[in-house]
Protein backbone atom coordinates (compact mmCIF):
# COMPACT_ATOMS: atom_id res chain seq x y z
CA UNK A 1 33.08 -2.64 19.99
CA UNK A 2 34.90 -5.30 19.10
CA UNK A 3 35.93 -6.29 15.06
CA UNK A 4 35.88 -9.98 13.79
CA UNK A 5 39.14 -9.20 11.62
CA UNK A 6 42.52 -10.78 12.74
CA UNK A 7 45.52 -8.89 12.79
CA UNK A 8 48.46 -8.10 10.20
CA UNK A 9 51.41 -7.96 11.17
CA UNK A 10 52.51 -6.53 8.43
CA UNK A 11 51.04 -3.77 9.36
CA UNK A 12 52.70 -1.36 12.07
CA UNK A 13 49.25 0.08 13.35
CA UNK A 14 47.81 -3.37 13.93
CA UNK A 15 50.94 -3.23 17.11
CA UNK A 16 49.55 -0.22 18.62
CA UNK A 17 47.47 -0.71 21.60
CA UNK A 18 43.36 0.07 21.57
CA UNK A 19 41.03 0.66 19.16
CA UNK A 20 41.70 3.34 15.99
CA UNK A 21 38.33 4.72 16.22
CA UNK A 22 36.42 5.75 19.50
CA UNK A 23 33.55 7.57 19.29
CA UNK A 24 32.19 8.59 23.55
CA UNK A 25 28.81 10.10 24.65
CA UNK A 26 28.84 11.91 20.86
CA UNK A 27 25.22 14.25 20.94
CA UNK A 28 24.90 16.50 17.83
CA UNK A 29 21.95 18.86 17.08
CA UNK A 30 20.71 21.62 14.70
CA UNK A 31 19.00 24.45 15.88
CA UNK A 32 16.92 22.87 19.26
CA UNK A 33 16.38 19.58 17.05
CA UNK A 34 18.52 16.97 18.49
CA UNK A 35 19.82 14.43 15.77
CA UNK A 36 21.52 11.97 17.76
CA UNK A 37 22.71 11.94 21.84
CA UNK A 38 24.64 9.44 23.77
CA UNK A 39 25.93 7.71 20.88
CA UNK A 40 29.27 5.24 21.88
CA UNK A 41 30.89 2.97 19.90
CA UNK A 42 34.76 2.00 18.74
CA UNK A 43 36.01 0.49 16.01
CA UNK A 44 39.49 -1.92 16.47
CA UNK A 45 42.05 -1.77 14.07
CA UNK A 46 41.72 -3.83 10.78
CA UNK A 47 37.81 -3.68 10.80
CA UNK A 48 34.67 -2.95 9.25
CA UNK A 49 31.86 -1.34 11.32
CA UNK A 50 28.65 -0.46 9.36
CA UNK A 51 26.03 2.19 10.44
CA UNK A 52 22.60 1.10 10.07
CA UNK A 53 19.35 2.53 10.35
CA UNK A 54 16.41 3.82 9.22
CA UNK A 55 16.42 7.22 6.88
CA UNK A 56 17.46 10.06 9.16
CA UNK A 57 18.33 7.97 12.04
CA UNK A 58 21.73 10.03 12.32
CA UNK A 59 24.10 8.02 10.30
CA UNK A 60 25.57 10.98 8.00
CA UNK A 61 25.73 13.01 10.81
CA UNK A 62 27.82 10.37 12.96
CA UNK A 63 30.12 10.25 10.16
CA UNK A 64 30.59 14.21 9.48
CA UNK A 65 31.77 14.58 13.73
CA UNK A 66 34.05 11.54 13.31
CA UNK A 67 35.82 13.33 10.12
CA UNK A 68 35.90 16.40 12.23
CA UNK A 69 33.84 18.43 9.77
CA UNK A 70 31.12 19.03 11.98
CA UNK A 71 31.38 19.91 16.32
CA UNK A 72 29.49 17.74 18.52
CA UNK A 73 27.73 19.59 21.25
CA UNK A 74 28.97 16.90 23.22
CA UNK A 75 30.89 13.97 23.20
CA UNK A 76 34.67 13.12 21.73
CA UNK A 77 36.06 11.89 18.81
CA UNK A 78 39.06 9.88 19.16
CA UNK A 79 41.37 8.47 16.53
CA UNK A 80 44.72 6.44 17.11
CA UNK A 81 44.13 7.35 20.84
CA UNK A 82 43.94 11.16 20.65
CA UNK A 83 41.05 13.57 20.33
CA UNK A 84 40.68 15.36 16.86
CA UNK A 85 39.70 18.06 18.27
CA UNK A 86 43.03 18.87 18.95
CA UNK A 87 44.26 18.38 15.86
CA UNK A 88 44.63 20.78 12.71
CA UNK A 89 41.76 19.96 9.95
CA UNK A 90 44.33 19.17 7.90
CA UNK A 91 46.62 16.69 10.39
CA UNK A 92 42.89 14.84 10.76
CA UNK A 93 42.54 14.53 6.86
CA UNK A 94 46.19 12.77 6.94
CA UNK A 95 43.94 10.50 9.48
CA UNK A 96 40.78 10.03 8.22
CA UNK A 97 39.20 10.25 4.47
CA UNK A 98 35.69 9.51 3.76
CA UNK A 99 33.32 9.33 0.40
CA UNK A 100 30.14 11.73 0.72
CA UNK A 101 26.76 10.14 -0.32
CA UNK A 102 26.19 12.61 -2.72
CA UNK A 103 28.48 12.69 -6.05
CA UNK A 104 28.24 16.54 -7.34
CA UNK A 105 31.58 18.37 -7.74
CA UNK A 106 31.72 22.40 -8.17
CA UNK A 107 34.07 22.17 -11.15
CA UNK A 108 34.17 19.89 -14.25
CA UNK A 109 37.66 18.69 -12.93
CA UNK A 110 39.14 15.55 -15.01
CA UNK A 111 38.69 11.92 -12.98
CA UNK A 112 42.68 12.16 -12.73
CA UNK A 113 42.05 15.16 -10.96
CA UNK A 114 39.91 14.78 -9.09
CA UNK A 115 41.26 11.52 -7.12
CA UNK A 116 44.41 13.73 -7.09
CA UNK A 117 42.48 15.98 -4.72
CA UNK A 118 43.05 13.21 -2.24
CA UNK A 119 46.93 13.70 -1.69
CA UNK A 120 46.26 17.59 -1.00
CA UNK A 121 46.75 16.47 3.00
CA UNK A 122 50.05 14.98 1.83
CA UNK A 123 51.47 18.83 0.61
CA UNK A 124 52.53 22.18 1.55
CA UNK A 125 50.97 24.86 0.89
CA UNK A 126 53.21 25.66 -2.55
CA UNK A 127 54.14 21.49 -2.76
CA UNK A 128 53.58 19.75 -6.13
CA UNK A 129 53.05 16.65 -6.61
CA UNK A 130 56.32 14.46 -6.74
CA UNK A 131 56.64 10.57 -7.60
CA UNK A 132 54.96 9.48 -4.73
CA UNK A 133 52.17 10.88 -4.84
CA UNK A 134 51.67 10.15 -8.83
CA UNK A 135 52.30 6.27 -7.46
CA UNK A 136 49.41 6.66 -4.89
CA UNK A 137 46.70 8.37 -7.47
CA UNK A 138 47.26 5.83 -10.15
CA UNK A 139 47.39 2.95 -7.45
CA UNK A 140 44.27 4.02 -5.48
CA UNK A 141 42.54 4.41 -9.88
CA UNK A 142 43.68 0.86 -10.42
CA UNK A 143 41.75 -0.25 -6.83
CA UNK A 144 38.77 1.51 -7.70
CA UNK A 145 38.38 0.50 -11.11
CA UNK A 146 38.42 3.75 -12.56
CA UNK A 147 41.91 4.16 -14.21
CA UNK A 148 39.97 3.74 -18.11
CA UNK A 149 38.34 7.06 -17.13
CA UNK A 150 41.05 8.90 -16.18
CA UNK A 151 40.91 11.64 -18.58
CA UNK A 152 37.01 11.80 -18.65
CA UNK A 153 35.52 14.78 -17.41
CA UNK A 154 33.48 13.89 -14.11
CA UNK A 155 30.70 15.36 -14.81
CA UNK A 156 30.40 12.91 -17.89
CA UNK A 157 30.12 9.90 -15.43
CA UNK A 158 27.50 7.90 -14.24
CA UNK A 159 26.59 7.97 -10.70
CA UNK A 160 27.88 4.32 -10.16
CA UNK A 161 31.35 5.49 -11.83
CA UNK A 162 31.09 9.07 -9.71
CA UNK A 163 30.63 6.80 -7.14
CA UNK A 164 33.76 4.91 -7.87
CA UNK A 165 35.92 7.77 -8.36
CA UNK A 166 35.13 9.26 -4.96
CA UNK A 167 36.25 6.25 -3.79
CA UNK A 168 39.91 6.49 -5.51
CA UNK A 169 40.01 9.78 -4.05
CA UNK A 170 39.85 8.64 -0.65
CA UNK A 171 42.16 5.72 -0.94
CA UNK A 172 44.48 8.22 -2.71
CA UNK A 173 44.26 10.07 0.77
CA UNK A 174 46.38 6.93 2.40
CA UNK A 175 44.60 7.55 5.72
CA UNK A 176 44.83 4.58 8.35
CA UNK A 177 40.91 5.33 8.53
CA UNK A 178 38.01 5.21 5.54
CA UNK A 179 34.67 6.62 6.11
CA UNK A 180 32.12 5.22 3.81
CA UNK A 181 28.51 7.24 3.11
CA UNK A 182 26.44 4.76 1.50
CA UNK A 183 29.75 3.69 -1.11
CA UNK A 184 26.84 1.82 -2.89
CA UNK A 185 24.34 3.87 -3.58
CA UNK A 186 23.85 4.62 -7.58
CA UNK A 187 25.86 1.61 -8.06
CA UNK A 188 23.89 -2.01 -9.70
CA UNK A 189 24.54 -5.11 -6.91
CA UNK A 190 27.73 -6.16 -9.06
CA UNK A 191 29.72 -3.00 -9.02
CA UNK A 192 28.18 -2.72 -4.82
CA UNK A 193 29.50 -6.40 -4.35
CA UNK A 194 32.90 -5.53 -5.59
CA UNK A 195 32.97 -1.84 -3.67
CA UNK A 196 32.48 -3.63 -0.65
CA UNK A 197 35.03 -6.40 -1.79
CA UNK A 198 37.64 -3.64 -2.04
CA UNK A 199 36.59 -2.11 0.94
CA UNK A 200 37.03 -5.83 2.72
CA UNK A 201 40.21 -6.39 1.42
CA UNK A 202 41.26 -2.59 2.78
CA UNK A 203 40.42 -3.67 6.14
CA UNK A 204 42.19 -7.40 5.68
CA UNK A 205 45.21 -5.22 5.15
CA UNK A 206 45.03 -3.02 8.14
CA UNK A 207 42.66 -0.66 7.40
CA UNK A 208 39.77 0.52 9.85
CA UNK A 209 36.52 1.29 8.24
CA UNK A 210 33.36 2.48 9.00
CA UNK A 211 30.46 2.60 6.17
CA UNK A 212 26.79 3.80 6.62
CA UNK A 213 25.23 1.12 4.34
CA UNK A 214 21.09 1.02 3.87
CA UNK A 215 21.26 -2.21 2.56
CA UNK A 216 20.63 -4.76 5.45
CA UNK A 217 21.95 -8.31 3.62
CA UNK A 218 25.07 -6.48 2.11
CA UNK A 219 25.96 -4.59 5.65
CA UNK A 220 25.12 -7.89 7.23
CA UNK A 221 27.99 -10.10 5.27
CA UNK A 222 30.75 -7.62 5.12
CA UNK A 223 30.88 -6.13 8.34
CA UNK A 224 32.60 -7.33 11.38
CA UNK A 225 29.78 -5.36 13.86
CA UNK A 226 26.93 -3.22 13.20
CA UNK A 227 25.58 -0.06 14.89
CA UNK A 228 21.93 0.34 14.99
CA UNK A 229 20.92 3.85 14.81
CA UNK A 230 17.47 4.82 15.08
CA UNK A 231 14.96 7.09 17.22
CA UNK A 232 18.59 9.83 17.90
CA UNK A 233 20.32 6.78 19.42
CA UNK A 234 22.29 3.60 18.92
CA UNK A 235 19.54 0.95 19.35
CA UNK A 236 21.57 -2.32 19.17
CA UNK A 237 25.39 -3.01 18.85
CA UNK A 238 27.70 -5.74 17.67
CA UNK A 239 27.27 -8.86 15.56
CA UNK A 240 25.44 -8.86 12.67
CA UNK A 241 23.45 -11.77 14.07
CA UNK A 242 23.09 -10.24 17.37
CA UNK A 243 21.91 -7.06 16.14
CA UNK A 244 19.38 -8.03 12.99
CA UNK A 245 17.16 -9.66 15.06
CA UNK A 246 13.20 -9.27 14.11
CA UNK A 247 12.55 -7.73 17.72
CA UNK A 248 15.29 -5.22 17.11
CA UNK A 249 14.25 -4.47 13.70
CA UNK A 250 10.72 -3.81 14.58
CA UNK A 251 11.72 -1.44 17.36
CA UNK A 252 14.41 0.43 14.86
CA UNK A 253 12.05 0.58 11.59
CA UNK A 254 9.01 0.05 12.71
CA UNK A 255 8.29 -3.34 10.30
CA UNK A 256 7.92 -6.70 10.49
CA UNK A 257 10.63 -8.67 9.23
CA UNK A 258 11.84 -12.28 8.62
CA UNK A 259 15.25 -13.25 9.66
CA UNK A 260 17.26 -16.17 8.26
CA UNK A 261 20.79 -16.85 7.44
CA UNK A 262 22.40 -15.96 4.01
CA UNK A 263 23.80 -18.73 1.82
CA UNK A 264 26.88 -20.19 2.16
CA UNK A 265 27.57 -17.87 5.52
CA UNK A 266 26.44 -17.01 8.64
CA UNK A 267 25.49 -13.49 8.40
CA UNK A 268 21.34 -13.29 9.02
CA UNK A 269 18.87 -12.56 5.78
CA UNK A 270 16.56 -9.71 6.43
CA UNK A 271 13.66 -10.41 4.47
CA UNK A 272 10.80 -7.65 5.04
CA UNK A 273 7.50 -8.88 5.50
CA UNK A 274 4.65 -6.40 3.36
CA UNK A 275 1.66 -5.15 6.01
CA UNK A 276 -0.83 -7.33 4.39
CA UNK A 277 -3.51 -9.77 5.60
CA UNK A 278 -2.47 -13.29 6.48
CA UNK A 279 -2.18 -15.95 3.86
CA UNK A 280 -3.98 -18.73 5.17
CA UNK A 281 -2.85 -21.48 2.67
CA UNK A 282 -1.22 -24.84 2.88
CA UNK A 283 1.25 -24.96 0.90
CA UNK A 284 3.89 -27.88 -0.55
CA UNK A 285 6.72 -26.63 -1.59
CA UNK A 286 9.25 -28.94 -4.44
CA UNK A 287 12.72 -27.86 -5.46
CA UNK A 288 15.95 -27.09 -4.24
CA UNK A 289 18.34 -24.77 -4.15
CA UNK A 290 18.20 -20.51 -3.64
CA UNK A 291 14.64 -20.65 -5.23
CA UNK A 292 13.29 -23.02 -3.46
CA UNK A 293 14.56 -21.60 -0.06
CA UNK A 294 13.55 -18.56 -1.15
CA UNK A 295 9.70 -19.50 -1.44
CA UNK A 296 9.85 -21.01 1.64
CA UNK A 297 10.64 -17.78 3.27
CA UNK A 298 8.35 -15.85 1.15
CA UNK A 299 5.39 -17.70 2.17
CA UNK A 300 5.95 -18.62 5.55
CA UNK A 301 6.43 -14.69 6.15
CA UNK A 302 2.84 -14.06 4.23
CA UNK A 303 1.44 -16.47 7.58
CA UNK A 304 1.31 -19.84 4.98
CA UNK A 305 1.89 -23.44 6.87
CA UNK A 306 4.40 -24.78 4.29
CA UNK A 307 6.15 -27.99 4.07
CA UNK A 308 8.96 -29.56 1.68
CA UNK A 309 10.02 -32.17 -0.38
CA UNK A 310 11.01 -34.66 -1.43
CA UNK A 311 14.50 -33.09 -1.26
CA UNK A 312 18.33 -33.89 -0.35
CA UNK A 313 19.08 -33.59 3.17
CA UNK A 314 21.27 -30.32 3.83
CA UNK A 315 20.17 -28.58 0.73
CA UNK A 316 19.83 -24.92 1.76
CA UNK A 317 15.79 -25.64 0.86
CA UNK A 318 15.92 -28.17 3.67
CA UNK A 319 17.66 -26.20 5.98
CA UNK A 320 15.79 -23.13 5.93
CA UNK A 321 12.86 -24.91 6.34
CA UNK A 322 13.85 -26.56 9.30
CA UNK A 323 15.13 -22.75 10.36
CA UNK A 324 11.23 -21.53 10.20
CA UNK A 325 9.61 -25.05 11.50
CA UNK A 326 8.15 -26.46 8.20
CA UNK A 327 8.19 -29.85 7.25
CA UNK A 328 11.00 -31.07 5.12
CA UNK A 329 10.42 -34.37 3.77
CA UNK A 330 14.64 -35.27 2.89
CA UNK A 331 16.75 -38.18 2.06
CA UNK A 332 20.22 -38.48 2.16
CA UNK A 333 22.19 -36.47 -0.28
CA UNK A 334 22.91 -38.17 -3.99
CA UNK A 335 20.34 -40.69 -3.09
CA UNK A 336 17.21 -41.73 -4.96
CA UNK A 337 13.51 -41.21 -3.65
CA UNK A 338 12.73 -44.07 -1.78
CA UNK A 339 8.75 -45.11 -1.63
CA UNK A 340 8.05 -44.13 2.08
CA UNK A 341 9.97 -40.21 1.50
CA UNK A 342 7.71 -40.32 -1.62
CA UNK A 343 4.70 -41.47 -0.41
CA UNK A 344 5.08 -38.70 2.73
CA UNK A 345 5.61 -36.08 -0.24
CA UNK A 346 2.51 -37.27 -1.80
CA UNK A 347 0.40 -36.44 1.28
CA UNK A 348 1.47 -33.45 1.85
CA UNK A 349 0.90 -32.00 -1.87
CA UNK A 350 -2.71 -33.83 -1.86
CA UNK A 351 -3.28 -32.00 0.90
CA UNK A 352 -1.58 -28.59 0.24
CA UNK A 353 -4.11 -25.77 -1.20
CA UNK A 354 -1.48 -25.29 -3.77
CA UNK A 355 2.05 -27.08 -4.93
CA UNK A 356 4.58 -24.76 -5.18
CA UNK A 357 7.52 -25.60 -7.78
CA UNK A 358 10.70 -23.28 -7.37
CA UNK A 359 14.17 -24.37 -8.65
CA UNK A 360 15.32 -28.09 -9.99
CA UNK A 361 12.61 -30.43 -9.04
CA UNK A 362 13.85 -34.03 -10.25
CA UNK A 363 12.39 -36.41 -11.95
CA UNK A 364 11.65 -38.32 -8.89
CA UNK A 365 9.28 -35.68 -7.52
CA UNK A 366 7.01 -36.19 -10.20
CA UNK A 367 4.39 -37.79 -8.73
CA UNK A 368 4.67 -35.52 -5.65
CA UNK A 369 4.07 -32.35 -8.38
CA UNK A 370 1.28 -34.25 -9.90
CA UNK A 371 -0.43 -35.13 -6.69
CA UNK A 372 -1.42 -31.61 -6.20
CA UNK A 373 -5.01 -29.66 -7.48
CA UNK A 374 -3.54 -26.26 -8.13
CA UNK A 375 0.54 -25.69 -9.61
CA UNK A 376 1.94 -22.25 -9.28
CA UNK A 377 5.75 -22.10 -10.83
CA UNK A 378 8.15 -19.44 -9.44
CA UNK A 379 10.06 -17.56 -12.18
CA UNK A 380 13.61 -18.71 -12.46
CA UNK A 381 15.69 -20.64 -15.19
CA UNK A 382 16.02 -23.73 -12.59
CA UNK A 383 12.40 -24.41 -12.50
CA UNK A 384 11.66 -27.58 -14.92
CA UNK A 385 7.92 -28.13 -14.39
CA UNK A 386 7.11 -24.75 -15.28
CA UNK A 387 5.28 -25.34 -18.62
CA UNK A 388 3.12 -27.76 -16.04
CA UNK A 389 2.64 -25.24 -13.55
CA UNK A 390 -1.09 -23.54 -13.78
CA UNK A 391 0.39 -20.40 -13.43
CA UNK A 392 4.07 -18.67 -13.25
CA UNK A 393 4.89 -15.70 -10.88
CA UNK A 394 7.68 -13.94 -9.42
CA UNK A 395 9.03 -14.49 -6.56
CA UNK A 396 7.77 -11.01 -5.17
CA UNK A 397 4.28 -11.46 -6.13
CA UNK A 398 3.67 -15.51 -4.85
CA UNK A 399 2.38 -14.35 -1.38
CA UNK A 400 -0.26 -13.08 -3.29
CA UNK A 401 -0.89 -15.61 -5.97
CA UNK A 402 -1.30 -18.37 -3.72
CA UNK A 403 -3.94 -16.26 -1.48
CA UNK A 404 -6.44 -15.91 -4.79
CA UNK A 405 -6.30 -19.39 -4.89
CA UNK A 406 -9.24 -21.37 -3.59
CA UNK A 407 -8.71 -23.72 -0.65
CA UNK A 408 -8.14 -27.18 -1.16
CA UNK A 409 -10.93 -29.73 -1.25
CA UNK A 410 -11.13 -31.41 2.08
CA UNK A 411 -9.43 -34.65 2.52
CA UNK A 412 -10.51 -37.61 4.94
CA UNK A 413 -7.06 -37.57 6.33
CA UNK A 414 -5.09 -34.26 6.25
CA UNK A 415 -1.55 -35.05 7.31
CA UNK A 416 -0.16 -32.83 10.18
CA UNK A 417 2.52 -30.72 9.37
CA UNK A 418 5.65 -29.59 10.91
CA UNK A 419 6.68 -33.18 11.35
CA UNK A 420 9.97 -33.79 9.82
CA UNK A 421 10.87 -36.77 7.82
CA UNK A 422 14.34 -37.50 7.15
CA UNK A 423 15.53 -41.25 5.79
């Protein structure tokens, strides 16, 4: 495999030649169950690879043979270029640290302590701990955002601050590779946003990662490739966009899912569609913004026909509506409604079994909110018509809301969809 990262030259390692991590025909089992076989992937220097996959798909295990804490029955691990099988468990710790996925320690060691576990590769046998190493604990506290705990008792922690410490422990380790078990599990999307923040900035500065992550979106943006594991194999490798593809994630979790793009990047938006019966509704969506893109999804995933609008062209509302092959009814950006984008608008919420408001709506669209029988409101502090709306739901729970709805009268003329309007 190949990472996205650039190189820093700043960094000695980045002038070696070949990947830092390769990982060739790797088969482990227990007993006569295999867990994973013909697994292959490497990981170039100054990159993050995730491993993704369903529960027990292997990823834990993948991780304990690269560390060297488990034996393949098959298969090498290679790091910098040589095996580590022919290293000493302790010249592979001076190579490789990692974070378990669980956060339990044996002894009620202080946090200071316990991220000075990580420098025991560092020292002798009868070594203590000189300048250096003091430098690297309080430096890898600082990174972590764990230094106010330092003389807590771990055992007193949370699991999102165990979590954290663990961390500190491993970048107190000063390995050229990190090993990540699920670094955000216990933690609240904040504290995993800024993990994997750190974690990025690690890699921008020459270090080679590789994180089991079961969160889709979050592996998606901050990894430079992805390894699908599922079914005691790797599935799909490489871009996050190449390899979170519906097809792929059917075959790998057995679901239906929607894909889009996230935000502001291109890394794809794994929505998962509920097994439920179609929603066969017509629905006109108005607002902008997240919200508004976010309904879209929602019900075109629940089997909806849904069109947009009146709103600016290149909003991400328009955009992912174009993405999924609704009707977005735009006009240029800062511009006012003009009467034929209006009138269009109009149509479609006449028509539309229900109008959907999510995020700002504009005093423009108005008449395009009113034009509709039945209102639902999405919940968010954007929406303005809400106190209009016959009813205000979550986004979770819309799907759902708009199929107890009755259908729409029938109109003389009910506009086609799927025919975009921009002005």
């Amino acid at each position: 495999m190949s990472g996205s990262a650039g190189p820093n030259n700043a960094d000695p390692e980045q002038d070696r030649v070949g990947p830092m991590l390769d990982v060739s025909d790797l088969a482990v089992s227990f007993g006569e169950q295999s867990v994973v076989s013909g697994v292959d992937f490497s990981v170039d220097r100054g990159s993050l690879v995730g491993l993704v996959g369903p529960n027990g798909a292997g990823k834990t295990t993948v991780l304990r043979a690269v560390k060297g804490t488990l034996n393949p029955d098959n298969g090498t691990v290679c790091v910098d270029g040589e095996p580590i099988s022919d290293r000493s468990a302790k010249a592979v710790s001076r190579l490789v640290a990692s974070t378990p996925q669980g956060t339990a320690l044996s002894f009620d060691f202080s946090v200071r302590q316990t991220v000075e576990m990580g420098r025991t590769p560092h020292l002798g046998r009868f070594d203590r701990m000189d300048e250096a190493d003091r430098r690297a604990v309080e430096r890898a506290m600082e990174r972590a955002s764990v230094t106010q705990f330092a003389d807590r008792p771990f055992t007193l922690l949370s699991g999102g601050e165990r979590q954290r410490v663990l961390l500190a422990r491993a970048l107190a380790q000063e390995t050229p590779v990190l090993l990540l078990d699920e670094p955000t599990a216990n933690l609240d999307i904040n504290h995993a946003v800024r993990t994997l923040e750190l974690v990025r900035t690690l890699v921008e500065d020459g270090k080679t990662a590789v994180a089991a992550i079961h969160d889709l979106n979050l592996a998606a943006r901050y990894c430079d490739e992805l390894v699908l594991l599922a079914g005691g194999g790797i599935r799909a490798a490489g871009r996050p966009a190449d390899v979170l593809t519906s097809d792929t994630l059917r075959d790998a979790f057995d679901a239906e899912t929607l894909v889009t793009t996230q935000p502001g990047t291109d890394a794809p938006l794994v929505t998962p569609l509920a097994e439920q019966e179609s929603v066969a509704r017509r629905v006109h969506v108005v607002g902008t913004g997240k919200p508004a893109a976010s309904a879209v999804s929602a019900l075109v995933g629940a089997g909806c026909r849904v069109s947009v609008g009146v709103v600016p062209a290149g909003d991400i509302a328009a955009e992912r509506a174009r993405d999924l092959g609704c009707e977005a009814v735009t006009i240029p950006a800062f511009a006012g409604i003009d009467d034929a984008a209006r009138e269009r608008a109009v149509e479609l919420a006449r028509a539309a079994d229900a109008v959907v408001i999510a995020g700002e709506t504009g005093e423009g669209n108005s008449a395009v909110i009113e034009a509709g029988d039945t209102f639902l409101a999405v919940e968010t502090d954007e929406s303005t018509h809400a106190s209009t709306a016959h009813d205000t739901v979550p986004l979770a729970a819309l799907p759902a809301a708009v199929r107890s709805l009755p259908p729409a009268p029938e109109h003389d003329a009910t506009p086609p969809l799927n025919q975009s309007t921009t002005d």
